[in-house]
C-alpha atoms as a PDB file:
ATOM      1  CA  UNK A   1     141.330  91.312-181.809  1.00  0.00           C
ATOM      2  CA  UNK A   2     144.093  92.388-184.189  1.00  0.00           C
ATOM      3  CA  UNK A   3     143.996  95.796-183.344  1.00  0.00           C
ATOM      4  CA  UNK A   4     144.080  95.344-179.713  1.00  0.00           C
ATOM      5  CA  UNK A   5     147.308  92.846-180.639  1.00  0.00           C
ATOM      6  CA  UNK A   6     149.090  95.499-182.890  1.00  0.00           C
ATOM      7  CA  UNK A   7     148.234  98.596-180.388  1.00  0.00           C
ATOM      8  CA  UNK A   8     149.354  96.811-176.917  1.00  0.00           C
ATOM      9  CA  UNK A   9     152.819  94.762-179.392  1.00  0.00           C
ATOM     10  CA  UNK A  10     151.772  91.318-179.110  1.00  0.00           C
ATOM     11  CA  UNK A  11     153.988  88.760-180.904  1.00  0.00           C
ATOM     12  CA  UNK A  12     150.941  86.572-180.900  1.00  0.00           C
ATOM     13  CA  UNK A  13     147.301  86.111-180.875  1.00  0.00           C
ATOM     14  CA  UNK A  14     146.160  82.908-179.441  1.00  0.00           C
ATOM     15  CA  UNK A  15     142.399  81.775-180.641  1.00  0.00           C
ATOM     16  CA  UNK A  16     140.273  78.741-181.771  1.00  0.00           C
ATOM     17  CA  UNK A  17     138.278  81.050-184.293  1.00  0.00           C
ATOM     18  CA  UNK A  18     140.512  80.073-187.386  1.00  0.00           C
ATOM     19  CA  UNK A  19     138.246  81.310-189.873  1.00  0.00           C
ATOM     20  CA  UNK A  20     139.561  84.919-188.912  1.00  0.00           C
ATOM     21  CA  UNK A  21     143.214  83.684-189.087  1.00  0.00           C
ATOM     22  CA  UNK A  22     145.139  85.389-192.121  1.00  0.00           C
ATOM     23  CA  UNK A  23     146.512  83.087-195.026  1.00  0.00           C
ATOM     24  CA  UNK A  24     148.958  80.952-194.290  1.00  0.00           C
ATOM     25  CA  UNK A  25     152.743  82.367-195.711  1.00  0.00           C
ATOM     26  CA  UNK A  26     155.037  79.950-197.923  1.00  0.00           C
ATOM     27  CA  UNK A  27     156.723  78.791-194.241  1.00  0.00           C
ATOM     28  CA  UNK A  28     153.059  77.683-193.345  1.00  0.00           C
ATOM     29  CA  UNK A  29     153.233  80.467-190.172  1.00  0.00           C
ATOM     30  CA  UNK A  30     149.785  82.976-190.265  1.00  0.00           C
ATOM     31  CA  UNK A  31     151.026  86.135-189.621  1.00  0.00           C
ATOM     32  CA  UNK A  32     149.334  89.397-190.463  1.00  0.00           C
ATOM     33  CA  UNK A  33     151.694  92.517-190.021  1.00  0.00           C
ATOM     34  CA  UNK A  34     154.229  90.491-187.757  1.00  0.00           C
ATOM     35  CA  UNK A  35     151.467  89.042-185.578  1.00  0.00           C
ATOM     36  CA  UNK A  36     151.126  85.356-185.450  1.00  0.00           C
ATOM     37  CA  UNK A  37     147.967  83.163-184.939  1.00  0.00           C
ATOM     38  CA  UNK A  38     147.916  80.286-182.984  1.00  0.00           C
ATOM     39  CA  UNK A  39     145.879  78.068-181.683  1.00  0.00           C
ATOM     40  CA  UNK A  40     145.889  76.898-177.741  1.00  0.00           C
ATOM     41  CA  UNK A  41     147.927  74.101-178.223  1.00  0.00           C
ATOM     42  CA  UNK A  42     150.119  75.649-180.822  1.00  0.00           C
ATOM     43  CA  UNK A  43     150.842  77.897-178.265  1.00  0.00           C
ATOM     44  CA  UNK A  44     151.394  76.006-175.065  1.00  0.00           C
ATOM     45  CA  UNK A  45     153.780  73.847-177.500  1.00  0.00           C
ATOM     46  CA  UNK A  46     155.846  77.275-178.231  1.00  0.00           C
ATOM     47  CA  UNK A  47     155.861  78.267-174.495  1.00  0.00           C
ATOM     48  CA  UNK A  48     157.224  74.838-173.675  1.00  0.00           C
ATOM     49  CA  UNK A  49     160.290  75.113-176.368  1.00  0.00           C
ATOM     50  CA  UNK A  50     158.759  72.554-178.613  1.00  0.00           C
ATOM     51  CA  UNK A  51     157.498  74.935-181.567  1.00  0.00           C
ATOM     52  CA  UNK A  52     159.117  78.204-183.000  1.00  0.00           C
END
């Protein structure tokens, strides 16, 4: 899923499976290689303004 992310730019990959998230950074974010995981509702919460 990563490499699909990276190759099309993503910001973001969206997913439930959280064992395959990277470790979290000091902020708390999970990026790998400026990619961010999120789950759903993480996400809906960004889209609406309410998370960055």
């Amino acid at each position: 899923m990563w490499a699909a992310a990276k190759a099309s730019g993503a910001q973001y990959v969206v997913s439930g499976n959280t064992r395959d998230y990277p470790s979290s950074q000091t902020d708390g974010r999970l990026i790998y290689e400026g990619i961010e995981y999120l789950g759903g509702d993480a996400f809906l919460a960004l889209l609406a303004g309410g998370v960055e």
